[in-house]
C-alpha atoms as a PDB file:
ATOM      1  CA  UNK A   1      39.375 186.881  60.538  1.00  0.00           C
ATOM      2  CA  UNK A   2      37.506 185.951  63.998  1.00  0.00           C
ATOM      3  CA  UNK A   3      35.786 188.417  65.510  1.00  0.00           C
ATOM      4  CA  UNK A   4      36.839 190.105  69.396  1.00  0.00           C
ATOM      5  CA  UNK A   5      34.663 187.939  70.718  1.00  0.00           C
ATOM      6  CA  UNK A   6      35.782 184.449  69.258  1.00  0.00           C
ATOM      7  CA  UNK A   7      39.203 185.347  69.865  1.00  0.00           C
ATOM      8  CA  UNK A   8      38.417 185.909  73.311  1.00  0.00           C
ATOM      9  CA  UNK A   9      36.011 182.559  73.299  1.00  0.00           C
ATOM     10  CA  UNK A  10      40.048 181.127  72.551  1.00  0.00           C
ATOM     11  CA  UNK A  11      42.677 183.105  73.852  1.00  0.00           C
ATOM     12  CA  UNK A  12      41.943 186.317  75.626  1.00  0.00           C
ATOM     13  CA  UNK A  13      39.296 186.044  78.006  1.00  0.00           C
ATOM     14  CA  UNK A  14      39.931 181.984  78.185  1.00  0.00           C
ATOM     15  CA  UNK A  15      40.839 180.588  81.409  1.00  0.00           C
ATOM     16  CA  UNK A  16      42.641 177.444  82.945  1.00  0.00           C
ATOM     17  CA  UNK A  17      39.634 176.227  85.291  1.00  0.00           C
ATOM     18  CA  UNK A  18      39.998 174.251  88.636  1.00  0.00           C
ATOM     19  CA  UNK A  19      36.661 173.790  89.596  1.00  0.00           C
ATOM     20  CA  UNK A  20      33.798 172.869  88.113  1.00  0.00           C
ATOM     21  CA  UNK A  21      30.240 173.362  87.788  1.00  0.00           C
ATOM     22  CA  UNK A  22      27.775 170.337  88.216  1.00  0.00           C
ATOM     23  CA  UNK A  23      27.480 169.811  84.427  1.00  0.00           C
ATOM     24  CA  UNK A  24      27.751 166.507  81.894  1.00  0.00           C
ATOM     25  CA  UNK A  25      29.942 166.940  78.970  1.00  0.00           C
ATOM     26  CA  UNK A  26      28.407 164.265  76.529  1.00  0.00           C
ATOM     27  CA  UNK A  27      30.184 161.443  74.598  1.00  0.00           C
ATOM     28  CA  UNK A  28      28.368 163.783  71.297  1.00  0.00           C
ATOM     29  CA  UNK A  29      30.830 166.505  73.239  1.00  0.00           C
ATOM     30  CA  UNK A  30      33.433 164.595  73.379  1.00  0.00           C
ATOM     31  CA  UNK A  31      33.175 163.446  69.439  1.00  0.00           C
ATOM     32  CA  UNK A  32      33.135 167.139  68.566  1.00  0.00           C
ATOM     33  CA  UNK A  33      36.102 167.599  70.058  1.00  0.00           C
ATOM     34  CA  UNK A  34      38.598 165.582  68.333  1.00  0.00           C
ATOM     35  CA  UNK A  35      36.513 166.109  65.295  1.00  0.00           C
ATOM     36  CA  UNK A  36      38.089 169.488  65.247  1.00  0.00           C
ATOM     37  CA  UNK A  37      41.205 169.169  66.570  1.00  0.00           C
ATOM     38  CA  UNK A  38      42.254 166.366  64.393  1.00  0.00           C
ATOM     39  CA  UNK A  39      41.758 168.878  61.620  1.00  0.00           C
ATOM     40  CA  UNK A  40      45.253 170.464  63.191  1.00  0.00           C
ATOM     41  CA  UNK A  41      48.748 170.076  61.066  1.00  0.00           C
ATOM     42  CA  UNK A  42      51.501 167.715  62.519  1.00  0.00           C
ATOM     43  CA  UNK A  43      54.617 166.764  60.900  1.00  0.00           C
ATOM     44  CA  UNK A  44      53.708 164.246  57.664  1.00  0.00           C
ATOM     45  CA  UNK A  45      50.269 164.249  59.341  1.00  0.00           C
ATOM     46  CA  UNK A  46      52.009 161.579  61.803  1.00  0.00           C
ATOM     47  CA  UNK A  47      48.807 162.175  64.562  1.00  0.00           C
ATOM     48  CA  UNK A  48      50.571 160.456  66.946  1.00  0.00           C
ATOM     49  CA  UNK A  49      47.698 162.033  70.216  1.00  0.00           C
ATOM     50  CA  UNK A  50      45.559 159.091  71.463  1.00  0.00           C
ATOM     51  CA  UNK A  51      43.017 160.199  74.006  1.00  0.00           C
ATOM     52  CA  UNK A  52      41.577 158.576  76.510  1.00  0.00           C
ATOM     53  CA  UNK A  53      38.255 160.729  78.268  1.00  0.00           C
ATOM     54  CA  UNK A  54      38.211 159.582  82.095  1.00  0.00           C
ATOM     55  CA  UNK A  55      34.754 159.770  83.232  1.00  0.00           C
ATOM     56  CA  UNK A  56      33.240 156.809  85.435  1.00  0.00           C
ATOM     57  CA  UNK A  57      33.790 157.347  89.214  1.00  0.00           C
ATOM     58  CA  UNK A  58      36.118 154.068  89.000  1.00  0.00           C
ATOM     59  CA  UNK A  59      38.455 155.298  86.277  1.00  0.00           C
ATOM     60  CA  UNK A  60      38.431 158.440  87.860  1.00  0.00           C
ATOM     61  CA  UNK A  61      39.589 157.700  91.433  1.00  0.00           C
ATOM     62  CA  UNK A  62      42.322 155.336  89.878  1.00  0.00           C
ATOM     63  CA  UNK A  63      43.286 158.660  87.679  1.00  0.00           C
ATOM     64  CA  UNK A  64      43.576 160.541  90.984  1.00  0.00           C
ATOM     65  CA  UNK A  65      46.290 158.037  92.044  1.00  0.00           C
ATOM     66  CA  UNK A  66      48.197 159.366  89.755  1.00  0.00           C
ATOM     67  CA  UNK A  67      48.389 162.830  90.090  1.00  0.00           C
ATOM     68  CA  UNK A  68      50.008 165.433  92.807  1.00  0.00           C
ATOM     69  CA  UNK A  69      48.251 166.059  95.819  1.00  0.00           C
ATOM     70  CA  UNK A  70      47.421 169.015  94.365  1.00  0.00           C
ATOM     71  CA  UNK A  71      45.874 167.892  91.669  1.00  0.00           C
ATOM     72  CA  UNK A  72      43.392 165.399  93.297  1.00  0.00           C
ATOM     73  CA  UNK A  73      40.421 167.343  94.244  1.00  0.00           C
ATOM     74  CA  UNK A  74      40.207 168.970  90.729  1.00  0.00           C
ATOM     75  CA  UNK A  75      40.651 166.052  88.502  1.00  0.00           C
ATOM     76  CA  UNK A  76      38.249 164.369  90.852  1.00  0.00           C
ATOM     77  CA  UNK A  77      35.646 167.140  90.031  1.00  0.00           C
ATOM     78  CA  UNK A  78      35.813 167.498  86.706  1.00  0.00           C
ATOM     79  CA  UNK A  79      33.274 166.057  84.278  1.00  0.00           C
ATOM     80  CA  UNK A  80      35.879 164.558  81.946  1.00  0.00           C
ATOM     81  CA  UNK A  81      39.310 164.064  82.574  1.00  0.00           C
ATOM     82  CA  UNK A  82      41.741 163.741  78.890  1.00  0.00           C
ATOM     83  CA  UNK A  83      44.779 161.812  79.262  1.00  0.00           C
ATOM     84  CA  UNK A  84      46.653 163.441  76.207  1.00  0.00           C
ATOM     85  CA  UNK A  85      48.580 160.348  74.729  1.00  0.00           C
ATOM     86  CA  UNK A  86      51.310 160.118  72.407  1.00  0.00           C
ATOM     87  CA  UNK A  87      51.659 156.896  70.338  1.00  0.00           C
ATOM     88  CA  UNK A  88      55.072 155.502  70.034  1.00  0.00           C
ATOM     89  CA  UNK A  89      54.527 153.396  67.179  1.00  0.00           C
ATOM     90  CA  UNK A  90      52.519 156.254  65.321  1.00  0.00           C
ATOM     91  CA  UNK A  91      54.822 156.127  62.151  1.00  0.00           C
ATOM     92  CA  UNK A  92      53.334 152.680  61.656  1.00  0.00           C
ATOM     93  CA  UNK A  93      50.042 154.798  60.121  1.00  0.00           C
ATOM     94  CA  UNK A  94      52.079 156.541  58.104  1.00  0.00           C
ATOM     95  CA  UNK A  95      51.007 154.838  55.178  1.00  0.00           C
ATOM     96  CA  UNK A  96      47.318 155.263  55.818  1.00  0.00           C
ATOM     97  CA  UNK A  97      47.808 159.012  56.978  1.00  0.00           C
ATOM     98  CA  UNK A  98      50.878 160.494  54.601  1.00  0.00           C
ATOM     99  CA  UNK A  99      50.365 157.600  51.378  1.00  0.00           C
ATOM    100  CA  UNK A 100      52.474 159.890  48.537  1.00  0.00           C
ATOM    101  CA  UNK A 101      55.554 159.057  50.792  1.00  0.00           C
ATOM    102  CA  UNK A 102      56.993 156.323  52.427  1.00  0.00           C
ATOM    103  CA  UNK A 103      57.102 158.275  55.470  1.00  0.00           C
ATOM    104  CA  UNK A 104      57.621 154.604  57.835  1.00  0.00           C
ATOM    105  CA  UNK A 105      60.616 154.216  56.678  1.00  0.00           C
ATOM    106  CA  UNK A 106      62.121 157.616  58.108  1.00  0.00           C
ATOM    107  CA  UNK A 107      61.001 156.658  61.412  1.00  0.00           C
ATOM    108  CA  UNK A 108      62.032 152.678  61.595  1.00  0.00           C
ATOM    109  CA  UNK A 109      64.984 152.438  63.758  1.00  0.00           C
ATOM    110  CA  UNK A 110      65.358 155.729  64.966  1.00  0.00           C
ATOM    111  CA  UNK A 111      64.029 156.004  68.472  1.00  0.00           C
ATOM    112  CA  UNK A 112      65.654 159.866  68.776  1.00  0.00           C
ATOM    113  CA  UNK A 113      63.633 160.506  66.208  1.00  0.00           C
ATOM    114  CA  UNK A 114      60.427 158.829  67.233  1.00  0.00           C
ATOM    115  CA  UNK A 115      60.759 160.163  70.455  1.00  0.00           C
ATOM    116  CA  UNK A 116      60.894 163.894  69.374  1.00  0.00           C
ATOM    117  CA  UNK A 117      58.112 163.653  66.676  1.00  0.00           C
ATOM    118  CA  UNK A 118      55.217 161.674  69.032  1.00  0.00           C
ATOM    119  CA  UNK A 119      56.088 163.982  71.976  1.00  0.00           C
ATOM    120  CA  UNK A 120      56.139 167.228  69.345  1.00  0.00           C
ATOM    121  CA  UNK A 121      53.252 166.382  67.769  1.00  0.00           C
ATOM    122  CA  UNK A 122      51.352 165.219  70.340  1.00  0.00           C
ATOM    123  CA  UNK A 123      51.916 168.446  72.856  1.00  0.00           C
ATOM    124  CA  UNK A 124      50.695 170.212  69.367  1.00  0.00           C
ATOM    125  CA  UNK A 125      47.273 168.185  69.226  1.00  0.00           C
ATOM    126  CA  UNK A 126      47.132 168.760  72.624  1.00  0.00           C
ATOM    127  CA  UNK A 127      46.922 172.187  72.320  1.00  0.00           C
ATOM    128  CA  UNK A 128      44.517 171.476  69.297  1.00  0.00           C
ATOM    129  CA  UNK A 129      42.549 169.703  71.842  1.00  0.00           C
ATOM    130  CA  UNK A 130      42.268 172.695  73.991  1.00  0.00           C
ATOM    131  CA  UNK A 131      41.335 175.505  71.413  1.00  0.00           C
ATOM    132  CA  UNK A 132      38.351 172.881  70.191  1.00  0.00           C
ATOM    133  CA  UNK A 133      37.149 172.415  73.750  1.00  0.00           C
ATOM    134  CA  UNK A 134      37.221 176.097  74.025  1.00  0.00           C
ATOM    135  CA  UNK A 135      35.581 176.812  70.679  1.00  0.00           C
ATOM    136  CA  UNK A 136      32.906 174.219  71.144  1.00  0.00           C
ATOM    137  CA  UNK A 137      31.883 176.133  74.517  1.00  0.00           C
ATOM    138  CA  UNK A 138      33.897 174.268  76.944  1.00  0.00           C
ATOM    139  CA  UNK A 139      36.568 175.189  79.355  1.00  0.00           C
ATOM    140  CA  UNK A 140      39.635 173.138  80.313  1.00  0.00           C
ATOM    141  CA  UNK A 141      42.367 172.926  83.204  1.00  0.00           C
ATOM    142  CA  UNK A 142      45.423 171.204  81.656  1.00  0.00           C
ATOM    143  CA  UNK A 143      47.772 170.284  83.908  1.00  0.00           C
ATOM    144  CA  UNK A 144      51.358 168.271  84.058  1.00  0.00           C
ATOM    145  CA  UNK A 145      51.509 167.137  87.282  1.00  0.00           C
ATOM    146  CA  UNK A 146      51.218 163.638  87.895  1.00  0.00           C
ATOM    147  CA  UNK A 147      53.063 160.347  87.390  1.00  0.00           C
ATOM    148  CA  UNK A 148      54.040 159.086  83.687  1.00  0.00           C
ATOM    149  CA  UNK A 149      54.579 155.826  84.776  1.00  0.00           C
ATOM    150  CA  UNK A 150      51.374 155.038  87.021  1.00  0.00           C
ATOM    151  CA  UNK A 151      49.323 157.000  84.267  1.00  0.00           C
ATOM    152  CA  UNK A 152      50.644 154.400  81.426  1.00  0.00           C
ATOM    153  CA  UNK A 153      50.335 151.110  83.708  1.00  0.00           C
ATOM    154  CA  UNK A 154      46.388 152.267  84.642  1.00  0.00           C
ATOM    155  CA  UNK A 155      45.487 152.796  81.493  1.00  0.00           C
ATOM    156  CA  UNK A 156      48.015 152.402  78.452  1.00  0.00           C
ATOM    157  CA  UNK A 157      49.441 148.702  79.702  1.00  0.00           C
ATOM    158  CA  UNK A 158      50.077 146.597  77.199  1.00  0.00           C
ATOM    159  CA  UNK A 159      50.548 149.076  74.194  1.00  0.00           C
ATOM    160  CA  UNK A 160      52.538 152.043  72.439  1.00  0.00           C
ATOM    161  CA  UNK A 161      50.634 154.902  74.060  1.00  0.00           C
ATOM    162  CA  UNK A 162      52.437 157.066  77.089  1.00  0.00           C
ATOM    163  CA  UNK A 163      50.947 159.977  78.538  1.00  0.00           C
ATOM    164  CA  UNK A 164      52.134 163.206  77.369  1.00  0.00           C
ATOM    165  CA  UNK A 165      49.513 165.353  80.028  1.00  0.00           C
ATOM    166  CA  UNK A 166      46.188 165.519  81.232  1.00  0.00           C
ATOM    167  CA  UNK A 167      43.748 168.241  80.745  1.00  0.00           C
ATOM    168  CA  UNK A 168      40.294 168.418  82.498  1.00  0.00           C
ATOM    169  CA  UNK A 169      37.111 169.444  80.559  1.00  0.00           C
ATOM    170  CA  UNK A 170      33.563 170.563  81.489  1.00  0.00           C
ATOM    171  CA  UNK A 171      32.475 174.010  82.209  1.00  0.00           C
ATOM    172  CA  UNK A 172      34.469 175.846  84.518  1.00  0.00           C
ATOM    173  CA  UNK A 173      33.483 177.409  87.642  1.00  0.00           C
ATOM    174  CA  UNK A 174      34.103 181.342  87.209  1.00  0.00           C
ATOM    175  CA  UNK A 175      33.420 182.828  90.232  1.00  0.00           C
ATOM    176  CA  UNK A 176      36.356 180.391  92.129  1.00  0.00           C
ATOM    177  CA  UNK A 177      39.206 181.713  89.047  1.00  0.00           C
ATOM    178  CA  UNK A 178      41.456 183.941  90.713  1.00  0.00           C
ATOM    179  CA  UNK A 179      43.121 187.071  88.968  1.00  0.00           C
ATOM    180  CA  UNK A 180      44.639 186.463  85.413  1.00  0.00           C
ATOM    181  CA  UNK A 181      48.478 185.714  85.472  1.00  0.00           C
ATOM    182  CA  UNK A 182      50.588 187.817  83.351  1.00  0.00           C
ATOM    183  CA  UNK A 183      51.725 186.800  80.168  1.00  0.00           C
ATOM    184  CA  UNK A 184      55.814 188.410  78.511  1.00  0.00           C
ATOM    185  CA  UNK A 185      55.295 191.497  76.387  1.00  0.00           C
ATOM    186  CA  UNK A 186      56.188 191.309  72.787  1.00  0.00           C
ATOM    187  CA  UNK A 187      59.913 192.302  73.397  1.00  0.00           C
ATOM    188  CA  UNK A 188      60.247 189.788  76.113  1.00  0.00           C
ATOM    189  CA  UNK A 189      59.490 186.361  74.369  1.00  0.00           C
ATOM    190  CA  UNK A 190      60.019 187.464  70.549  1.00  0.00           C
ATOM    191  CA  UNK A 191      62.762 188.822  68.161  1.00  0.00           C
ATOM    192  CA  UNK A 192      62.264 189.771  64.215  1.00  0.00           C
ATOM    193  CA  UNK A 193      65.021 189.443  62.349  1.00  0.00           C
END
């Protein structure tokens, strides 16, 4: 079992940051990253998240044209800015990544199907994505507001990739967080039956 404190490195005492501190996050960062959060089950291993890490002032600004108003200043700030992907055409791996089945077939033809399992899948390597950041010392501010469409023409034209969300990574300014929203008790958001 983790200790208090590595629970709280993930969970507890973790934050969704807006600012940022003046800080690089390193391509070796990055690496480390989806090294670990690969590691994370989806359905017949299907790994449909495809990441792209915004960084150069360029890619960055035409990120920023994507996203809500309120979005801008903090995406703009951040070290690294992950466009959390989802591949449409992921099942097409399926022999390299789930070989004692033929897993393709289940997929061919059935967009409902497709559909549910990339964006599934994906939001769960996203969330992968998040606890490695966190447990490699990192802090991220995911965030859902910004345009699908322009997201996918900047930087997914031309293949089977749409944006699922984008979460910004670096290390996290502290002293701008305000107070800690509250979370549902127990009794609220579960049931054992």
């Amino acid at each position: 079992m983790l200790s208090t404190e590595h629970l709280g490195t993930l969970f507890t005492n973790a934050r969704s940051h807006n600012e940022w501190l003046d800080k690089p996050v390193t391509d070796a960062q990055l690496h480390q990253i989806y090294d670990l959060m690969k590691w994370g089950p989806t359905s017949a291993n299907c790994s449909p998240a495809r990441i792209v890490f915004v960084r150069g002032d360029a890619e960055k600004e035409k990120l920023v044209a994507c996203v809500s108003a309120g979005n801008a200043d903090k995406t703009r700030a951040a070290p690294v800015t992950a466009i959390i992907g989802m591949d449409m055409a992921f099942y097409d791996k399926l022999p390299q990544l789930f070989p004692h089945a033929d897993a393709r077939s289940w997929f061919v033809g059935n967009q409902p199907m497709i559909d549910a399992t990339a964006f599934r899948n994906s939001s769960l390597q996203g969330a992968y994505f998040m606890v490695a950041t966190r447990a490699l010392g990192l802090d991220c501010g995911p965030m859902s507001g910004f345009d699908a469409e322009k997201v996918n023409a900047a930087f997914f034209a031309g293949t089977t990739v749409k944006a699922n969300f984008i979460c910004n990574i670096g290390y996290g300014n502290a002293e701008k967080l305000f107070a800690r929203s509250p979370r549902l008790a127990f009794d609220e958001a579960c049931k054992i039956v």
